[in-house]
PDB file of N, CA and C in Angstrom:
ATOM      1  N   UNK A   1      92.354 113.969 101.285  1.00  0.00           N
ATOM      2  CA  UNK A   1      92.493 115.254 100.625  1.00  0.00           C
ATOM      3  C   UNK A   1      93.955 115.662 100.616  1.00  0.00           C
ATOM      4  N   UNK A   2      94.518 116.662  99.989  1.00  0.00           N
ATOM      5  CA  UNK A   2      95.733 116.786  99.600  1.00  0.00           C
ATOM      6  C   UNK A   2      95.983 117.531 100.957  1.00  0.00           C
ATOM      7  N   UNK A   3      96.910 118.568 100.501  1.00  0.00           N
ATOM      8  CA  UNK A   3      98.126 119.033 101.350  1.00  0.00           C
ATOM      9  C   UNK A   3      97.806 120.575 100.984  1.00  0.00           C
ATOM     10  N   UNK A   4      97.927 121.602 102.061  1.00  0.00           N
ATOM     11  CA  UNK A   4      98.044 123.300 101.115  1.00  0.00           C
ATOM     12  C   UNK A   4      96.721 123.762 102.134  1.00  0.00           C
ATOM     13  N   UNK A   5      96.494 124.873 101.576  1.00  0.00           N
ATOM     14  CA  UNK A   5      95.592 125.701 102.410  1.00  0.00           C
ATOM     15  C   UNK A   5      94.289 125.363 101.870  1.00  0.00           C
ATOM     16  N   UNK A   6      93.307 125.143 102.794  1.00  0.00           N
ATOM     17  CA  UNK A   6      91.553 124.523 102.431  1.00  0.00           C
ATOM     18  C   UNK A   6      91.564 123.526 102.536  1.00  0.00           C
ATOM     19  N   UNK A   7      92.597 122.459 103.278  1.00  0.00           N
ATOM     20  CA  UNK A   7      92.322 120.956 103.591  1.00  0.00           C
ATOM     21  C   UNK A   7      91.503 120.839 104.551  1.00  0.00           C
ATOM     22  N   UNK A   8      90.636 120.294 104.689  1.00  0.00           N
ATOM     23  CA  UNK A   8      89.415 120.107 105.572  1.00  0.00           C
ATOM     24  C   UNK A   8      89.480 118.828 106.117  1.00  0.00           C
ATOM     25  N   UNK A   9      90.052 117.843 105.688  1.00  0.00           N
ATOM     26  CA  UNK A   9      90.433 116.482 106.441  1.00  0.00           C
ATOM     27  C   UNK A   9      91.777 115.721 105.963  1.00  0.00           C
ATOM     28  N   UNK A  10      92.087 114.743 106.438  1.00  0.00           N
ATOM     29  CA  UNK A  10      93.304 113.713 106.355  1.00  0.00           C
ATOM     30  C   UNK A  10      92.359 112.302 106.177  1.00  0.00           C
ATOM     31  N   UNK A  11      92.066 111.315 105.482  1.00  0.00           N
ATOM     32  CA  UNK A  11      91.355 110.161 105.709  1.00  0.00           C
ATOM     33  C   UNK A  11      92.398 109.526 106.079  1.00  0.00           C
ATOM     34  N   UNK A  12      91.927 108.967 107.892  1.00  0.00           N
ATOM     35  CA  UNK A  12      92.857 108.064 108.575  1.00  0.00           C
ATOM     36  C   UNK A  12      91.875 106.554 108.172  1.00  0.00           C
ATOM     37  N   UNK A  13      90.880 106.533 108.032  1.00  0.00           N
ATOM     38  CA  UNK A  13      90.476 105.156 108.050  1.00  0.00           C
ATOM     39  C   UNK A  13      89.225 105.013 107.305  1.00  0.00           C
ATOM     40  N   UNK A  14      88.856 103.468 106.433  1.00  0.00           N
ATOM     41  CA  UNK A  14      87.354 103.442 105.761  1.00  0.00           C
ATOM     42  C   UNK A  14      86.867 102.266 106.324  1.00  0.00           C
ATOM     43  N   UNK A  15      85.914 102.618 106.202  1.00  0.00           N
ATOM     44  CA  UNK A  15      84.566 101.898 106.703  1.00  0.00           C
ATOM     45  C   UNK A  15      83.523 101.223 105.493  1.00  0.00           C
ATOM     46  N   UNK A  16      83.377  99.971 105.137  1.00  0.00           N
ATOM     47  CA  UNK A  16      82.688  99.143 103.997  1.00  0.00           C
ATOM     48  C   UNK A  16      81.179  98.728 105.024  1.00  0.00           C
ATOM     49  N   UNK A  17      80.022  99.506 104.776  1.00  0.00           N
ATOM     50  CA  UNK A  17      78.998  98.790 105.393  1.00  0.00           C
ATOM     51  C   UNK A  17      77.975  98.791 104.787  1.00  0.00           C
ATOM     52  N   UNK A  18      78.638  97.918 103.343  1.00  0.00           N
ATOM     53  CA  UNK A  18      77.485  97.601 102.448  1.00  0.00           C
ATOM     54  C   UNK A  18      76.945  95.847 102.190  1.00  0.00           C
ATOM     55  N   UNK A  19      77.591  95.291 103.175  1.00  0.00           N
ATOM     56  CA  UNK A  19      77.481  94.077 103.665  1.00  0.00           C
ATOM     57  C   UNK A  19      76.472  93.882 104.997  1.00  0.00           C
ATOM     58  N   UNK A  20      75.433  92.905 104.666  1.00  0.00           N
ATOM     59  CA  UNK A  20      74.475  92.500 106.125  1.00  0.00           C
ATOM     60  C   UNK A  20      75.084  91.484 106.939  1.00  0.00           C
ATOM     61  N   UNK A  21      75.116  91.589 107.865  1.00  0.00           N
ATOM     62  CA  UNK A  21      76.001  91.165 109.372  1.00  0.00           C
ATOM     63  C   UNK A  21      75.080  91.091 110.090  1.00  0.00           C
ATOM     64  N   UNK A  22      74.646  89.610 110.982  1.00  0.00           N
ATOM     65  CA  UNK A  22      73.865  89.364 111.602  1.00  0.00           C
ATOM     66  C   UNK A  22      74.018  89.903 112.785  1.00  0.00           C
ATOM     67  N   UNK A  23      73.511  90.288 114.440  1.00  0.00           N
ATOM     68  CA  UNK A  23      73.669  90.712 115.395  1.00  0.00           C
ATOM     69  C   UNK A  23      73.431  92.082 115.407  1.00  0.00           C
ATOM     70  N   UNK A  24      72.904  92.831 116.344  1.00  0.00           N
ATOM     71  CA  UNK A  24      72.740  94.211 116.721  1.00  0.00           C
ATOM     72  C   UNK A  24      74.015  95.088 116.778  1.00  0.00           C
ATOM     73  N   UNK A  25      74.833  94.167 117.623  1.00  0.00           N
ATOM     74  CA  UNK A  25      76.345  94.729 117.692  1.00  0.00           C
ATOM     75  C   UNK A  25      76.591  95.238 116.461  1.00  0.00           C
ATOM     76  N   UNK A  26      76.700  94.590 115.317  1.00  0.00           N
ATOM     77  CA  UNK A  26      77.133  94.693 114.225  1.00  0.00           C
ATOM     78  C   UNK A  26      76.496  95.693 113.379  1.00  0.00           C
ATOM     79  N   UNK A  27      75.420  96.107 113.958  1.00  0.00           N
ATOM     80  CA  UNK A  27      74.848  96.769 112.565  1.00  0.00           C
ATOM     81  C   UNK A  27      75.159  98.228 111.862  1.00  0.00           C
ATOM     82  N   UNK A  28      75.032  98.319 111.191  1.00  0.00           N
ATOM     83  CA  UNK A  28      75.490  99.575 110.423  1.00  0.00           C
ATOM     84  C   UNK A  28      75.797 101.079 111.456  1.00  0.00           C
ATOM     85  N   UNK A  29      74.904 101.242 111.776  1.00  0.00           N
ATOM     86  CA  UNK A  29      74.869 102.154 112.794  1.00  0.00           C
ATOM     87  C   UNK A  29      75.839 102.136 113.671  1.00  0.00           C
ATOM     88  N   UNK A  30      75.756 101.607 114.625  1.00  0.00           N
ATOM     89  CA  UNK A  30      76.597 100.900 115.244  1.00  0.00           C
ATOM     90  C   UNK A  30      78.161 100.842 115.033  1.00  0.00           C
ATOM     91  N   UNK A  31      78.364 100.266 114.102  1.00  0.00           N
ATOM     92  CA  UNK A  31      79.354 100.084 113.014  1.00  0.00           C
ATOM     93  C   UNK A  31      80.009 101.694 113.219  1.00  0.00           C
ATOM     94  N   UNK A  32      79.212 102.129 112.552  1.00  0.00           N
ATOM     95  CA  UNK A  32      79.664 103.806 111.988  1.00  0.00           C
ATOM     96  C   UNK A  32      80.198 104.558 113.400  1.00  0.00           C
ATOM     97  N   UNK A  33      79.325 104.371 114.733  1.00  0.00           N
ATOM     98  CA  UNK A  33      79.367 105.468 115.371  1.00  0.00           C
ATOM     99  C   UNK A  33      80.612 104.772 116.571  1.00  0.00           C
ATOM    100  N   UNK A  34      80.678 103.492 116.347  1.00  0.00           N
ATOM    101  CA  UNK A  34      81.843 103.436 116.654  1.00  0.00           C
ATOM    102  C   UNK A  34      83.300 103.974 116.012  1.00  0.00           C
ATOM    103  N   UNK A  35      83.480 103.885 114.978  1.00  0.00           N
ATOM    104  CA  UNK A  35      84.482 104.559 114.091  1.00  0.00           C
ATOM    105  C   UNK A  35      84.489 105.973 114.419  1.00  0.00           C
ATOM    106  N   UNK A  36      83.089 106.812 114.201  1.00  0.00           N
ATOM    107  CA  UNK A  36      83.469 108.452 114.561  1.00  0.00           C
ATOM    108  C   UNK A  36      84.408 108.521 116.071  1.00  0.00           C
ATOM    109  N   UNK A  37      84.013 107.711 116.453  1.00  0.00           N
ATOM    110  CA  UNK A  37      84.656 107.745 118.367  1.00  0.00           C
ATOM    111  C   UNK A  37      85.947 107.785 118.264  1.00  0.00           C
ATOM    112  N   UNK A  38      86.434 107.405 116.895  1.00  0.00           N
ATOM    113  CA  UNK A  38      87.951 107.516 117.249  1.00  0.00           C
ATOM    114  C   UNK A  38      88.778 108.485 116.279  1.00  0.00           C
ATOM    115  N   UNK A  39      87.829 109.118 115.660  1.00  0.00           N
ATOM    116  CA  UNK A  39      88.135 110.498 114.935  1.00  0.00           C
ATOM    117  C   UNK A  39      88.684 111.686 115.566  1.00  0.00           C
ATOM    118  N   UNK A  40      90.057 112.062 115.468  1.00  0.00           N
ATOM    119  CA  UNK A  40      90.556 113.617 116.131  1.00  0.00           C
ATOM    120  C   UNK A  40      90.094 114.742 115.060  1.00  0.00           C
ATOM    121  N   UNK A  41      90.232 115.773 115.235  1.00  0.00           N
ATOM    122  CA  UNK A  41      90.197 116.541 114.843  1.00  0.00           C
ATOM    123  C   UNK A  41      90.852 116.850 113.053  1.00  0.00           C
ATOM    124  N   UNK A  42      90.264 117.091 112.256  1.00  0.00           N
ATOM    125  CA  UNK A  42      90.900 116.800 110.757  1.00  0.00           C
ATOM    126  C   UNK A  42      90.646 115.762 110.040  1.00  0.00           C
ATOM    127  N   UNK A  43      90.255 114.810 111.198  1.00  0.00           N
ATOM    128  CA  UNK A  43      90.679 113.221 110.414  1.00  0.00           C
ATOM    129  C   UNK A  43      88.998 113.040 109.618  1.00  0.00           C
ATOM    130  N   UNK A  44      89.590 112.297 108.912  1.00  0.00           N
ATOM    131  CA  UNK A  44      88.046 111.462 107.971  1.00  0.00           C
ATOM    132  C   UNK A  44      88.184 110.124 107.576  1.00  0.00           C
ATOM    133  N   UNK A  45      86.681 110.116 107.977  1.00  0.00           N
ATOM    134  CA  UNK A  45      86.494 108.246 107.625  1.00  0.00           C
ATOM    135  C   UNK A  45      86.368 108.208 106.387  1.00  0.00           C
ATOM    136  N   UNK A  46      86.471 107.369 105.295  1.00  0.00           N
ATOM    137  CA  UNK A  46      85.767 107.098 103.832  1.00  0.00           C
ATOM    138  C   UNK A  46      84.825 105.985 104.002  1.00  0.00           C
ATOM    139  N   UNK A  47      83.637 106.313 103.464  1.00  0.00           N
ATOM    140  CA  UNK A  47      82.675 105.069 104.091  1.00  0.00           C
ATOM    141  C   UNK A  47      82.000 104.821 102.547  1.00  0.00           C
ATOM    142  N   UNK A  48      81.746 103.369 102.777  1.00  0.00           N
ATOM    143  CA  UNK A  48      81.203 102.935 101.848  1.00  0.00           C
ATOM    144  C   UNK A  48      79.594 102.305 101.894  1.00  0.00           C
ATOM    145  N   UNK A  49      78.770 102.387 101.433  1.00  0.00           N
ATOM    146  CA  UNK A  49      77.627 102.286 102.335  1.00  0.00           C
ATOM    147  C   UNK A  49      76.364 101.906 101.139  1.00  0.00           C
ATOM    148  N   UNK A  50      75.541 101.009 101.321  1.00  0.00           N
ATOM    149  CA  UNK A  50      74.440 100.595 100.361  1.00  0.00           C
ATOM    150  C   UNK A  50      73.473 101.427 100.734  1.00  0.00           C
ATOM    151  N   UNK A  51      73.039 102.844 100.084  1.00  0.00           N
ATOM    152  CA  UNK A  51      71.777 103.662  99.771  1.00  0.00           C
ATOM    153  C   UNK A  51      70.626 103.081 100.585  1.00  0.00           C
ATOM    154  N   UNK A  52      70.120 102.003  99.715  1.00  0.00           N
ATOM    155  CA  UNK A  52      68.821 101.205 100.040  1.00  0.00           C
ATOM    156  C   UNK A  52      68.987 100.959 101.270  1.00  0.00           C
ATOM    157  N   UNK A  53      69.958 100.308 102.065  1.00  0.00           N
ATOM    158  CA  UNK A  53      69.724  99.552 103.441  1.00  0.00           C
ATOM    159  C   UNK A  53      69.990 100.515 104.766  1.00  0.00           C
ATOM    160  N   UNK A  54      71.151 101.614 103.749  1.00  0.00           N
ATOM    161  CA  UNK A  54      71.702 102.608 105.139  1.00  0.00           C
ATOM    162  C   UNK A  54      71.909 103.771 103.759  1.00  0.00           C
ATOM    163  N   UNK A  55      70.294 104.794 104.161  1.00  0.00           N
ATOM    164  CA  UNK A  55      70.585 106.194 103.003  1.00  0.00           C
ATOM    165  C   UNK A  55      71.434 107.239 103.686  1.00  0.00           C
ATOM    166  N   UNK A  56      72.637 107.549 102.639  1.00  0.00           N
ATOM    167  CA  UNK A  56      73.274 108.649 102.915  1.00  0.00           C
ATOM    168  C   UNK A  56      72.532 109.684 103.416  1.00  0.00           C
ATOM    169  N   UNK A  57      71.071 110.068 102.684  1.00  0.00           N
ATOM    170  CA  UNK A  57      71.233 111.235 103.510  1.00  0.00           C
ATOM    171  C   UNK A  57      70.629 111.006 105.334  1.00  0.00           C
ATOM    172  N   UNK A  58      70.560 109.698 105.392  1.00  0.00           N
ATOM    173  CA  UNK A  58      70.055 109.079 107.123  1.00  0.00           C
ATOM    174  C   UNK A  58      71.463 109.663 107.761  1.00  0.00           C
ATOM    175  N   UNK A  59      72.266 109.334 106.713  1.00  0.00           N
ATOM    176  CA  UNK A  59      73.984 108.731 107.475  1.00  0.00           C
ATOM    177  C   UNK A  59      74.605 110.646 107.914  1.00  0.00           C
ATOM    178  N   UNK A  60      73.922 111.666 106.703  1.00  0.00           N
ATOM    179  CA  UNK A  60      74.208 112.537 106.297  1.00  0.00           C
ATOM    180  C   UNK A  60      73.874 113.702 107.973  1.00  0.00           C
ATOM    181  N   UNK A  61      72.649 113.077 108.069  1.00  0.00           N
ATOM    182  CA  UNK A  61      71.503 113.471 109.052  1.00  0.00           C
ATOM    183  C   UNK A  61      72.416 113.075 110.669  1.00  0.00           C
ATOM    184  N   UNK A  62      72.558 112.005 110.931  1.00  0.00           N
ATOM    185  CA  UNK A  62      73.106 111.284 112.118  1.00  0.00           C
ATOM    186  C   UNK A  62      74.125 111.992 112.326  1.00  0.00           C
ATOM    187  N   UNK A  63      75.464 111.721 111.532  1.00  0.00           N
ATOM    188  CA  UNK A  63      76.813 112.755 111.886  1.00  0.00           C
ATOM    189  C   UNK A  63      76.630 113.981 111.882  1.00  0.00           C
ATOM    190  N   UNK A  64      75.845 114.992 111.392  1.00  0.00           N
ATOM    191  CA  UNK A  64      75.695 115.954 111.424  1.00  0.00           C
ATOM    192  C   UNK A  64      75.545 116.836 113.372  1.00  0.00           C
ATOM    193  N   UNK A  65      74.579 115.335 113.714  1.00  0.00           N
ATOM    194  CA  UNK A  65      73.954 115.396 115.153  1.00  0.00           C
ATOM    195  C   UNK A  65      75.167 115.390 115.443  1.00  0.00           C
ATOM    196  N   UNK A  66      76.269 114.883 115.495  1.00  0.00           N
ATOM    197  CA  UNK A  66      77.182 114.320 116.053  1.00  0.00           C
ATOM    198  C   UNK A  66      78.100 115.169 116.066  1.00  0.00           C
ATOM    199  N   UNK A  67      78.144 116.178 115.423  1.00  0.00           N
ATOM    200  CA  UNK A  67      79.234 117.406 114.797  1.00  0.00           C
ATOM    201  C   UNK A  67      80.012 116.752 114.622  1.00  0.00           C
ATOM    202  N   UNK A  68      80.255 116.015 113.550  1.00  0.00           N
ATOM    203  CA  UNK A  68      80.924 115.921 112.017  1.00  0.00           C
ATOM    204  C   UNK A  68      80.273 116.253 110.874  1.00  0.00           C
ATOM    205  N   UNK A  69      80.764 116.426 109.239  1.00  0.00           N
ATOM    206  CA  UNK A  69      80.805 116.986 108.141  1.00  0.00           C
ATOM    207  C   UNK A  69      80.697 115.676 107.424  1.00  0.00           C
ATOM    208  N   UNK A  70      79.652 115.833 106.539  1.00  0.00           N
ATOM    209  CA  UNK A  70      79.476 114.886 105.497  1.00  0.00           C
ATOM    210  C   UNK A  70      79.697 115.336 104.078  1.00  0.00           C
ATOM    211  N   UNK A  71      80.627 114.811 103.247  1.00  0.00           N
ATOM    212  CA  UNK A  71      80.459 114.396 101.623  1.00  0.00           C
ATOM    213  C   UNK A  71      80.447 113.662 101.184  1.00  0.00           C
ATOM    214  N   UNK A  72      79.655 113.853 100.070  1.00  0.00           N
ATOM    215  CA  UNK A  72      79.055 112.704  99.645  1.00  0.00           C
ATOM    216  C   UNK A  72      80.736 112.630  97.927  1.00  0.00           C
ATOM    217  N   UNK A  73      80.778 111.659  97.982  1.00  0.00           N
ATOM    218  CA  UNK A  73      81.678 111.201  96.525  1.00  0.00           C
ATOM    219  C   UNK A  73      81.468 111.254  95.592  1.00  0.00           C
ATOM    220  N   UNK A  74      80.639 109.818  95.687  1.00  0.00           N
ATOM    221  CA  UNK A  74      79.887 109.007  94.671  1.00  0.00           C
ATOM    222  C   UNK A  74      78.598 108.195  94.649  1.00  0.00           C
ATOM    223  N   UNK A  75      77.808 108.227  93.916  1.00  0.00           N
ATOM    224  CA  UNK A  75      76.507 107.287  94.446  1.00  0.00           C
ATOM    225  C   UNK A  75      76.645 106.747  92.742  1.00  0.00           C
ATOM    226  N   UNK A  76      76.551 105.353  93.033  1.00  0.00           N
ATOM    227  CA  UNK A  76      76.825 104.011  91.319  1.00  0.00           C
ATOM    228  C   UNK A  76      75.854 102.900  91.700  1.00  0.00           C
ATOM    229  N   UNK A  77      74.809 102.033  90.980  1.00  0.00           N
ATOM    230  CA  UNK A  77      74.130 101.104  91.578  1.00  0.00           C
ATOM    231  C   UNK A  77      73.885 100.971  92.769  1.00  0.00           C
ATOM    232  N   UNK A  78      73.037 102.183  93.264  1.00  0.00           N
ATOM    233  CA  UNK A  78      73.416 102.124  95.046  1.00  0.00           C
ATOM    234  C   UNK A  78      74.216 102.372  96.060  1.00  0.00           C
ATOM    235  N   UNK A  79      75.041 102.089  95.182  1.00  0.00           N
ATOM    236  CA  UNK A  79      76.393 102.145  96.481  1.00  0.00           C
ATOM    237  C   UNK A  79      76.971 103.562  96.319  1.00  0.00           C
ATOM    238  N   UNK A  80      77.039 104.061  97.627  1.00  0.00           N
ATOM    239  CA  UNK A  80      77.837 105.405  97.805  1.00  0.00           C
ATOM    240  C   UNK A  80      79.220 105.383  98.583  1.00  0.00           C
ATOM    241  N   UNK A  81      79.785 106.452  98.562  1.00  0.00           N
ATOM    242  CA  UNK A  81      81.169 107.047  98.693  1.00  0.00           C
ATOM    243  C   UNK A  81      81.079 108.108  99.630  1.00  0.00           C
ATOM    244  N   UNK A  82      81.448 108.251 100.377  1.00  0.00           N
ATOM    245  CA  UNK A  82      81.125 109.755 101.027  1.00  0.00           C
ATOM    246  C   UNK A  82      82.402 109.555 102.421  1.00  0.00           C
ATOM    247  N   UNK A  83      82.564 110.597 102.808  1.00  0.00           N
ATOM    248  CA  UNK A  83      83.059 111.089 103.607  1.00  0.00           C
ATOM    249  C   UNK A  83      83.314 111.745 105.248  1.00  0.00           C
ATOM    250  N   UNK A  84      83.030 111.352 106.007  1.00  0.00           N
ATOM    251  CA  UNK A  84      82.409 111.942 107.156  1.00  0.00           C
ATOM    252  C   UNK A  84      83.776 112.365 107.795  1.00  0.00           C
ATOM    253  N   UNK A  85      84.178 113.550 108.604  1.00  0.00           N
ATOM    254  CA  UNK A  85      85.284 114.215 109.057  1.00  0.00           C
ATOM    255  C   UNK A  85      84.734 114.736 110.059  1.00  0.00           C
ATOM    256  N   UNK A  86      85.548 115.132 111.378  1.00  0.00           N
ATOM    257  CA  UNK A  86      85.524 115.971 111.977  1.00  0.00           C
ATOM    258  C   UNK A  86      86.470 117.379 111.613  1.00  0.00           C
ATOM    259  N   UNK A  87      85.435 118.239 111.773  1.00  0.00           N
ATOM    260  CA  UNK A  87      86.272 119.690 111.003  1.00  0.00           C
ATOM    261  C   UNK A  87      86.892 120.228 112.110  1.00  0.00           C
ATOM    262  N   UNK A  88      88.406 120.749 111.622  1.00  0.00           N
ATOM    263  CA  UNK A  88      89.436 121.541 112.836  1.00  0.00           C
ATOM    264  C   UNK A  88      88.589 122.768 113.489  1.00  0.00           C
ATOM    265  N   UNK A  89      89.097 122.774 115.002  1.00  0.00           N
ATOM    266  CA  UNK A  89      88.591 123.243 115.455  1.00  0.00           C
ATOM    267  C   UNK A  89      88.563 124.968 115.506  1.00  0.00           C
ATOM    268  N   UNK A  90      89.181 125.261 114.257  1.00  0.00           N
ATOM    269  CA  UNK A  90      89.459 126.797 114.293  1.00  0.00           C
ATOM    270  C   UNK A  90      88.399 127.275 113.075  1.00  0.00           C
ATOM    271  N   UNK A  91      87.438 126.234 112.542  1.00  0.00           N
ATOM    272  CA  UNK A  91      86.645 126.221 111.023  1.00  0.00           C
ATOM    273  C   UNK A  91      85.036 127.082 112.019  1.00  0.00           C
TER     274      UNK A  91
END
């Protein structure tokens, strides 16, 4: 997101987990909630994510638990765009 007053995040890093990866370690979930772990305050992941295998609104649902903020982008043949941030702590 840009710069100015109403920025709600900075995207420090994205996440592609629209690919199947054998092992538990690996799996989507997993995947994801390792990444929030290293989210400060402001920052946002951009995640990319296949609907069918991992639904945004599951993904939407989970971070929410987690107190982070979900948007959604884009949803095209499945595949979505979205956003997950932790919001500053003065929001």
């Amino acid at each position: 997101m840009g710069e100015g007053a109403g920025v709600k995040y900075k995207i420090v890093s994205k996440l592609d987990i629209t690919k199947r990866v054998k092992g538990c370690t690996e799996s989507p979930v997993i995947t994801l909630l390792r990444s929030l772990r290293e989210l400060g305050e402001g920052e946002g992941l951009l995640l990319k994510l296949d609907n069918e295998r991992f639904p945004a609104k599951g993904v939407e649902v989970l971070v929410k638990k987690k107190g982070f903020e979900f948007e959604l982008l884009s949803e095209e043949d499945g595949l979505v765009s979205c956003v997950v941030y932790k919001p500053l702590g003065d929001q």
